[in-house]
N, C-alpha and C. Protein backbone atom coordinates (compact mmCIF):
# COMPACT_ATOMS: atom_id res chain seq x y z
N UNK A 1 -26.53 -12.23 -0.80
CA UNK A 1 -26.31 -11.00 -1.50
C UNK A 1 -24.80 -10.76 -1.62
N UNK A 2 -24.09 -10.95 -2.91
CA UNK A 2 -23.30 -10.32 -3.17
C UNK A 2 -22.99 -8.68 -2.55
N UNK A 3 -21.54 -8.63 -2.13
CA UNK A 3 -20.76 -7.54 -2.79
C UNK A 3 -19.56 -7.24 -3.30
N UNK A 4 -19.97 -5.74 -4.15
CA UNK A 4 -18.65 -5.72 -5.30
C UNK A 4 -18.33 -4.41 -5.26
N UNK A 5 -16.97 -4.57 -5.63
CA UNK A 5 -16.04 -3.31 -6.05
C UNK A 5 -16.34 -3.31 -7.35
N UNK A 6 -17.27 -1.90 -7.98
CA UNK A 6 -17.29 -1.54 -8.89
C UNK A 6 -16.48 -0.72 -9.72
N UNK A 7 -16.01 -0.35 -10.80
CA UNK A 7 -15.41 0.64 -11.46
C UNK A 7 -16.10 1.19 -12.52
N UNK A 8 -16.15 2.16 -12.42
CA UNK A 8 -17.62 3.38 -12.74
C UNK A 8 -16.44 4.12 -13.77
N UNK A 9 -17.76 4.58 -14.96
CA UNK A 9 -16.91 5.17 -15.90
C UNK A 9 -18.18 6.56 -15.39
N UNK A 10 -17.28 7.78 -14.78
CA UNK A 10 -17.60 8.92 -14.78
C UNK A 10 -17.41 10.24 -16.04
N UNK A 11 -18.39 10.51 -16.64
CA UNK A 11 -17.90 11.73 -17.38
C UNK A 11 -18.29 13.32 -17.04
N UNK A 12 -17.53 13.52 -16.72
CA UNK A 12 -18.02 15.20 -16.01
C UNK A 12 -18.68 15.77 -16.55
N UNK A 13 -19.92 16.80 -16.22
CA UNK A 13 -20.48 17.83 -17.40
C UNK A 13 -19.56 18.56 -18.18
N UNK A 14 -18.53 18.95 -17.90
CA UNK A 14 -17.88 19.92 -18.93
C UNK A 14 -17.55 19.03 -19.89
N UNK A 15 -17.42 17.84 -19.69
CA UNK A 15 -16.73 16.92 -20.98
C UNK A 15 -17.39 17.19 -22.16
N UNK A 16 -16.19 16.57 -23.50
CA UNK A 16 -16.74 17.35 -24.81
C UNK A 16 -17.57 15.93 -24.90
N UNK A 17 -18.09 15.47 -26.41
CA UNK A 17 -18.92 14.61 -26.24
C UNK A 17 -17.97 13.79 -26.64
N UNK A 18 -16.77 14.24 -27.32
CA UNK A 18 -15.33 12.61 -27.61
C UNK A 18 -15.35 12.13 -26.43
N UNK A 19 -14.94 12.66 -25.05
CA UNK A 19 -15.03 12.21 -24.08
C UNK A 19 -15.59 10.89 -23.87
N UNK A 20 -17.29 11.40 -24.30
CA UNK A 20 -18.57 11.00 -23.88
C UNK A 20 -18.95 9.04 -24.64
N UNK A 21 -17.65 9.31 -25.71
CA UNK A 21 -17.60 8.29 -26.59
C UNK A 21 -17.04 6.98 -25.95
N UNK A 22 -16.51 7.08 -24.59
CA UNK A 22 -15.80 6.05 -24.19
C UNK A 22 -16.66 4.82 -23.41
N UNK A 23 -16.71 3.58 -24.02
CA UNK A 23 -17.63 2.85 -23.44
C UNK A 23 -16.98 1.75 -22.37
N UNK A 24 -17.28 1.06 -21.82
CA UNK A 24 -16.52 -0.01 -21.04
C UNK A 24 -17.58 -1.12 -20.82
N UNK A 25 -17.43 -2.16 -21.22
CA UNK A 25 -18.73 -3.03 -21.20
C UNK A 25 -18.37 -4.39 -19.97
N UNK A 26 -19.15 -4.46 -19.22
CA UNK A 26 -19.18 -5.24 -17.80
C UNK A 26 -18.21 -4.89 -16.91
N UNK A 27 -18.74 -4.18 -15.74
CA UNK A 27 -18.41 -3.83 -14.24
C UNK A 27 -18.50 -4.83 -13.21
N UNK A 28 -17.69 -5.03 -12.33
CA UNK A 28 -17.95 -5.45 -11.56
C UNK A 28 -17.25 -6.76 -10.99
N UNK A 29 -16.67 -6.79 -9.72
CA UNK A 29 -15.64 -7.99 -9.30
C UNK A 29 -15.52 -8.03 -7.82
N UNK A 30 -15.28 -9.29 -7.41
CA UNK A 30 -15.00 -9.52 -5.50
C UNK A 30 -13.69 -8.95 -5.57
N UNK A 31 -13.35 -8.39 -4.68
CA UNK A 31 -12.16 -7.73 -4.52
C UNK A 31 -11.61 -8.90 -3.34
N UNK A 32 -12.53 -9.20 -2.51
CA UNK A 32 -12.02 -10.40 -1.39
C UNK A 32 -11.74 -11.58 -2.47
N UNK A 33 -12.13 -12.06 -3.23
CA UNK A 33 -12.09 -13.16 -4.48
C UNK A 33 -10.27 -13.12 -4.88
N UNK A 34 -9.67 -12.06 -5.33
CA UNK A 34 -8.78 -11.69 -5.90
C UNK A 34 -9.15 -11.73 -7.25
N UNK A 35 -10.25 -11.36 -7.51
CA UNK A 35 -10.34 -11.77 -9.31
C UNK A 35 -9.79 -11.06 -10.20
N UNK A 36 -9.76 -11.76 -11.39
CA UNK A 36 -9.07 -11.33 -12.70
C UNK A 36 -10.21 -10.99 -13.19
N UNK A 37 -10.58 -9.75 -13.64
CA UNK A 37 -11.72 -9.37 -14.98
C UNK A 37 -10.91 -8.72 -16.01
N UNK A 38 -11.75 -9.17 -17.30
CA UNK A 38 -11.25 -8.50 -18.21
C UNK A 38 -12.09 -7.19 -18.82
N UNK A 39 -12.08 -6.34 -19.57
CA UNK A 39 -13.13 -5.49 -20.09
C UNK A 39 -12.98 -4.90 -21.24
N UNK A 40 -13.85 -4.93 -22.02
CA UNK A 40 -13.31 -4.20 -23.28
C UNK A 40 -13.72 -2.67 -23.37
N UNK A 41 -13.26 -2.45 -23.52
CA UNK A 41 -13.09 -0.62 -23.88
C UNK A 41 -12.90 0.06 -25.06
N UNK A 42 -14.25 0.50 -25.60
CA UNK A 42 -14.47 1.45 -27.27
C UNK A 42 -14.31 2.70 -27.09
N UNK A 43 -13.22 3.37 -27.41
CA UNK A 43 -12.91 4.82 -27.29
C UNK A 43 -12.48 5.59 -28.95
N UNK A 44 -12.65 6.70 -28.70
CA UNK A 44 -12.29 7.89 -29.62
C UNK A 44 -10.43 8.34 -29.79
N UNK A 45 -10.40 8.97 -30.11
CA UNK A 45 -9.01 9.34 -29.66
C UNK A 45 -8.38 10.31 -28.22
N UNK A 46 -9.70 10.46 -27.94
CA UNK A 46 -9.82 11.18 -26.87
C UNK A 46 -9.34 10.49 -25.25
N UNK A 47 -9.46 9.18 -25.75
CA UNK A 47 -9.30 8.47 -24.58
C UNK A 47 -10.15 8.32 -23.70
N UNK A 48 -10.25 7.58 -22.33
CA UNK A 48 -10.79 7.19 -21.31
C UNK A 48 -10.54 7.32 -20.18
N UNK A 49 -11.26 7.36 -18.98
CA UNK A 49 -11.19 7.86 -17.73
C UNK A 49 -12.13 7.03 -17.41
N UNK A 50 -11.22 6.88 -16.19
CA UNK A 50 -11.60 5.82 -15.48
C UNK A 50 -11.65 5.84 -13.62
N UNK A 51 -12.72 5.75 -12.80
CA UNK A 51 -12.79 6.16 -11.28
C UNK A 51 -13.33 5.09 -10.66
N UNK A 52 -13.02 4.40 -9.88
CA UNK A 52 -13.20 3.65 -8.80
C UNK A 52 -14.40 3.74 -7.61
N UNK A 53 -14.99 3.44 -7.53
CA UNK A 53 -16.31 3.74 -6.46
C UNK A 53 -16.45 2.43 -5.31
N UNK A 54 -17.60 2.45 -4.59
CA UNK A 54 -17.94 1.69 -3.79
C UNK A 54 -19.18 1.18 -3.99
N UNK A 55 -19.76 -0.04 -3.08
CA UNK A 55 -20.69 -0.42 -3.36
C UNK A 55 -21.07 -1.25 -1.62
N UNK A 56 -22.11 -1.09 -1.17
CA UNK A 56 -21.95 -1.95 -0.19
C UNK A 56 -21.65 -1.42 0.79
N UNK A 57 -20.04 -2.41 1.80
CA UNK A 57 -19.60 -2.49 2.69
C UNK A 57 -17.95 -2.55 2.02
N UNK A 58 -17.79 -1.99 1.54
CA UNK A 58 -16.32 -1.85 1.08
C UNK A 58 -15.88 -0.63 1.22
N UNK A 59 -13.89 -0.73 1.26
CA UNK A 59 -13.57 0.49 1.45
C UNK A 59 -12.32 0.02 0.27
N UNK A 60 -12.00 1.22 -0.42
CA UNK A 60 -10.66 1.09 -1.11
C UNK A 60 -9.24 1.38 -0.78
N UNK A 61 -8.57 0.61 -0.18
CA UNK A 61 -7.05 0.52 0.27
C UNK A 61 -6.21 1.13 -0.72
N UNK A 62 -6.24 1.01 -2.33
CA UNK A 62 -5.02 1.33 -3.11
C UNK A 62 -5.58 1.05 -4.29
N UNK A 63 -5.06 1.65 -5.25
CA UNK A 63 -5.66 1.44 -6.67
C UNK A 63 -4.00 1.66 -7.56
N UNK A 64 -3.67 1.08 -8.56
CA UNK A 64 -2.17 1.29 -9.24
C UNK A 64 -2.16 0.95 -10.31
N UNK A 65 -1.52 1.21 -11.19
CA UNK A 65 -0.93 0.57 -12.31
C UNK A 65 -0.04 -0.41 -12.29
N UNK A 66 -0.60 -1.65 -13.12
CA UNK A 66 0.70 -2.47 -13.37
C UNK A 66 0.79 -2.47 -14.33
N UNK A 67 0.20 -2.75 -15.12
CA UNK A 67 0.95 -2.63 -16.97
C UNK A 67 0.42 -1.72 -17.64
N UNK A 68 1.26 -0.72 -18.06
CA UNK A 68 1.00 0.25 -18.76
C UNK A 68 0.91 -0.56 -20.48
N UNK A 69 -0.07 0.48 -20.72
CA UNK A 69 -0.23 0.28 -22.66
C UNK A 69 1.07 0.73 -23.66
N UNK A 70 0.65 -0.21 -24.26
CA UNK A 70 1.88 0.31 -25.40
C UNK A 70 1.80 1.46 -26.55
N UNK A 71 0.37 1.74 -26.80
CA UNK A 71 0.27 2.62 -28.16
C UNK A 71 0.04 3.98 -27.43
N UNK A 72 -0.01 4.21 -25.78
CA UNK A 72 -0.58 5.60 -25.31
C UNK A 72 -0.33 5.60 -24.23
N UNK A 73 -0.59 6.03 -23.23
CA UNK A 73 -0.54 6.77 -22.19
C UNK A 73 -1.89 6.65 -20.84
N UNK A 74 -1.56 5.90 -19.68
CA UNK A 74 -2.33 5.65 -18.38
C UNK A 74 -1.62 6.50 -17.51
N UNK A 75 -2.41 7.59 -16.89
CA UNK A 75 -1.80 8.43 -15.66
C UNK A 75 -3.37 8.51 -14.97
N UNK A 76 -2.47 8.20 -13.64
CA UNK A 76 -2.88 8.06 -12.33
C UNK A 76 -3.48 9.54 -12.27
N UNK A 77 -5.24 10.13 -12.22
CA UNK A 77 -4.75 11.28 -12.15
C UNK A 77 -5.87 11.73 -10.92
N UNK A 78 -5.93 11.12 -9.76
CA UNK A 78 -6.35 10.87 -8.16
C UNK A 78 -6.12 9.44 -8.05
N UNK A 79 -6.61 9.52 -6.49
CA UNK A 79 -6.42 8.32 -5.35
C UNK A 79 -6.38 7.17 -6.02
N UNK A 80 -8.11 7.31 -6.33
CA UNK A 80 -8.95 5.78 -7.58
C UNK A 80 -9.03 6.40 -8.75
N UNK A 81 -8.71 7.37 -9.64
CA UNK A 81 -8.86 7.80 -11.04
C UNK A 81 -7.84 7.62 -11.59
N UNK A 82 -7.81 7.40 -13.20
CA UNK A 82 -7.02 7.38 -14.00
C UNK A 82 -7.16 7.52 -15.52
N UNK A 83 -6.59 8.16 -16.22
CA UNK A 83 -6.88 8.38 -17.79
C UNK A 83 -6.04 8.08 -18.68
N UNK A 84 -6.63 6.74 -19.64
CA UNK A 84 -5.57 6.31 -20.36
C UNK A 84 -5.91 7.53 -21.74
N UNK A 85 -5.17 7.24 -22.73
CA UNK A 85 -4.91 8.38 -23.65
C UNK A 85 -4.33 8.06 -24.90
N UNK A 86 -4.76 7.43 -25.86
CA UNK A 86 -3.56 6.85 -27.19
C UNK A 86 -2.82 7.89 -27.67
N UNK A 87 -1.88 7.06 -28.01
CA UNK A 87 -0.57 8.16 -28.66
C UNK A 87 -1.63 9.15 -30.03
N UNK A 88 -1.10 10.06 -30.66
CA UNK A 88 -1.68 10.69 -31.27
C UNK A 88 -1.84 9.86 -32.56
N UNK A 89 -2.74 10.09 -33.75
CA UNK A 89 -2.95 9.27 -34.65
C UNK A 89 -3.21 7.70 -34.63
N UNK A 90 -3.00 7.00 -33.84
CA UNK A 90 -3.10 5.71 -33.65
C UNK A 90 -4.64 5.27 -33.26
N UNK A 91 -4.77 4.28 -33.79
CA UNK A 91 -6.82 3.39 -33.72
C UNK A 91 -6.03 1.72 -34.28
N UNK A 92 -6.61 1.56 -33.23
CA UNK A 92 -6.59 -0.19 -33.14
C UNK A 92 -6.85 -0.63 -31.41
N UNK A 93 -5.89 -1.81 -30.88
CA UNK A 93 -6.04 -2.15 -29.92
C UNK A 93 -4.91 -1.89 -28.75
N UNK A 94 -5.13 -1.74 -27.85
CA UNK A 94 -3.87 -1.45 -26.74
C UNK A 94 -4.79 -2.32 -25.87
N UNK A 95 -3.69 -2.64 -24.46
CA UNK A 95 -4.01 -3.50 -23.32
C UNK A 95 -3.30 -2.67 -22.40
N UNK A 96 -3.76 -2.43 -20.90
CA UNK A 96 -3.38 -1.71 -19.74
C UNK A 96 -4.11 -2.80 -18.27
N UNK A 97 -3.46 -2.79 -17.49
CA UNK A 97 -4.02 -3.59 -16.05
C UNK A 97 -3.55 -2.21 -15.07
N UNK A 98 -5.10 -2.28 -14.37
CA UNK A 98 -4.98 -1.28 -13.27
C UNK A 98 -5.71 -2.48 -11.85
N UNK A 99 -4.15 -2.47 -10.70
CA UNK A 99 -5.11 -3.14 -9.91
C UNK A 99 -5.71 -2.91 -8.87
N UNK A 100 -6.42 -2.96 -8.27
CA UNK A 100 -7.48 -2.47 -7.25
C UNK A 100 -7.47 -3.16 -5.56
N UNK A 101 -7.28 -2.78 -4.61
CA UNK A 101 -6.95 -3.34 -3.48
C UNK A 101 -8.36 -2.90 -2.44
N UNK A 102 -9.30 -3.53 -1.70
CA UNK A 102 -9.79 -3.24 -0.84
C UNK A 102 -10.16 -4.03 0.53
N UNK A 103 -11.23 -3.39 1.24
CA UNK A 103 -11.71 -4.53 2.00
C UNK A 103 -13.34 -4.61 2.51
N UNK A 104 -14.06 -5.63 2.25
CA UNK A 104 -15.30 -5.98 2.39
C UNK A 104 -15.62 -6.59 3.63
N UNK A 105 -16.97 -6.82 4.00
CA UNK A 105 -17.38 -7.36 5.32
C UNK A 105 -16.53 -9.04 4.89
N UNK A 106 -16.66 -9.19 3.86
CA UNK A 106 -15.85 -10.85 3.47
C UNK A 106 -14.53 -11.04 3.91
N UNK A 107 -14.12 -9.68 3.54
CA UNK A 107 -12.43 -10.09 3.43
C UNK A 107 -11.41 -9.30 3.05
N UNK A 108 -10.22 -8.88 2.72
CA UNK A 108 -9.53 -8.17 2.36
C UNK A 108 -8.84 -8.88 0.74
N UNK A 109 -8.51 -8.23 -0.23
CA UNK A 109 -8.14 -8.86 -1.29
C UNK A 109 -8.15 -8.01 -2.56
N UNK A 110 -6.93 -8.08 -3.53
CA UNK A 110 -6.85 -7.54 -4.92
C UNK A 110 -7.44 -8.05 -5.96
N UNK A 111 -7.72 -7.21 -6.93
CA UNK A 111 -8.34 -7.66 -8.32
C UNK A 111 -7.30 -6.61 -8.78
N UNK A 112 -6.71 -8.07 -10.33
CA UNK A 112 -6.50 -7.27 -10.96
C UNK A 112 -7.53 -6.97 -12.43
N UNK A 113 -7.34 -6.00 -13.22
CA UNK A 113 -8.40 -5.16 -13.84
C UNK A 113 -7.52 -5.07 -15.24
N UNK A 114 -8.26 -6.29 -16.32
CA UNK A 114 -7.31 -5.93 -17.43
C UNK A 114 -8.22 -5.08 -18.38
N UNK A 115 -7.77 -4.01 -18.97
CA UNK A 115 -8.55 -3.15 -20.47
C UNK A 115 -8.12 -3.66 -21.74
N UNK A 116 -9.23 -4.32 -22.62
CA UNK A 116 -8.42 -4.12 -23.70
C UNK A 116 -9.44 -3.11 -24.67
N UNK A 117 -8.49 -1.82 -24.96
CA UNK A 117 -9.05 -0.77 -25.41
C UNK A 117 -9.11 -0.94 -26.68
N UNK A 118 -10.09 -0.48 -27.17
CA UNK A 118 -10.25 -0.34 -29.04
C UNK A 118 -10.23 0.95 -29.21
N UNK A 119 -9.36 1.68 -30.06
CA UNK A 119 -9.23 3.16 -30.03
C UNK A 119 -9.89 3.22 -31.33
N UNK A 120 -11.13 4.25 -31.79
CA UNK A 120 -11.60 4.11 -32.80
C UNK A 120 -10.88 5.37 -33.63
């Protein structure tokens, strides 16, 4: 039996439904592994939010930014959360890496976490 550090796309009830528009397609990575995942991400102009969870026997050490996007805006906005945001008017593609640090009954180890967002 696998385990994994998941990253969970949470949308709060108050969210409007642009919010609600943000998709992220395949979760999921060994954090003891150090893996590279990639993910694609279909958003509104509203942007995306993004929260960190557990699964298992894991705990999360650190979560950060390393490469910020070029057409918008990634802020850290808790521990494991973060909301990227395109510049205003802009729809196409941006790229952002957020990386993720924990530790499992396996092992201790980073993933990094690349987005490549489609702003619709």
């Amino acid at each position: 039996m696998s385990t994994y550090l998941t990253a969970l796309l949470l949308v709060p009830a108050s969210a409007s439904l642009a919010e609600a528009a943000c998709r992220i397609r395949g979760y999921g990575f060994h954090v003891e592994q150090n893996d590279r995942a990639t993910y694609e991400a279909t958003m509104d102009s509203n942007g995306c939010r993004h929260v960190y969870g557990v699964s298992g026997f894991l705990t999360i050490q650190k979560t950060v930014i390393m490469i910020r996007p070029a057409n918008g805006t990634l802020s850290q906005t808790g521990e494991f959360s973060f909301l990227y945001k395109p510049k205003s008017g802009f729809s196409g593609k941006d790229t952002y890496v957020i990386y993720v640090c924990g530790t499992s009954r396996r092992g201790t180890g980073c993933s990094r976490l690349t987005y490549n967002a489609i702003v619709q």
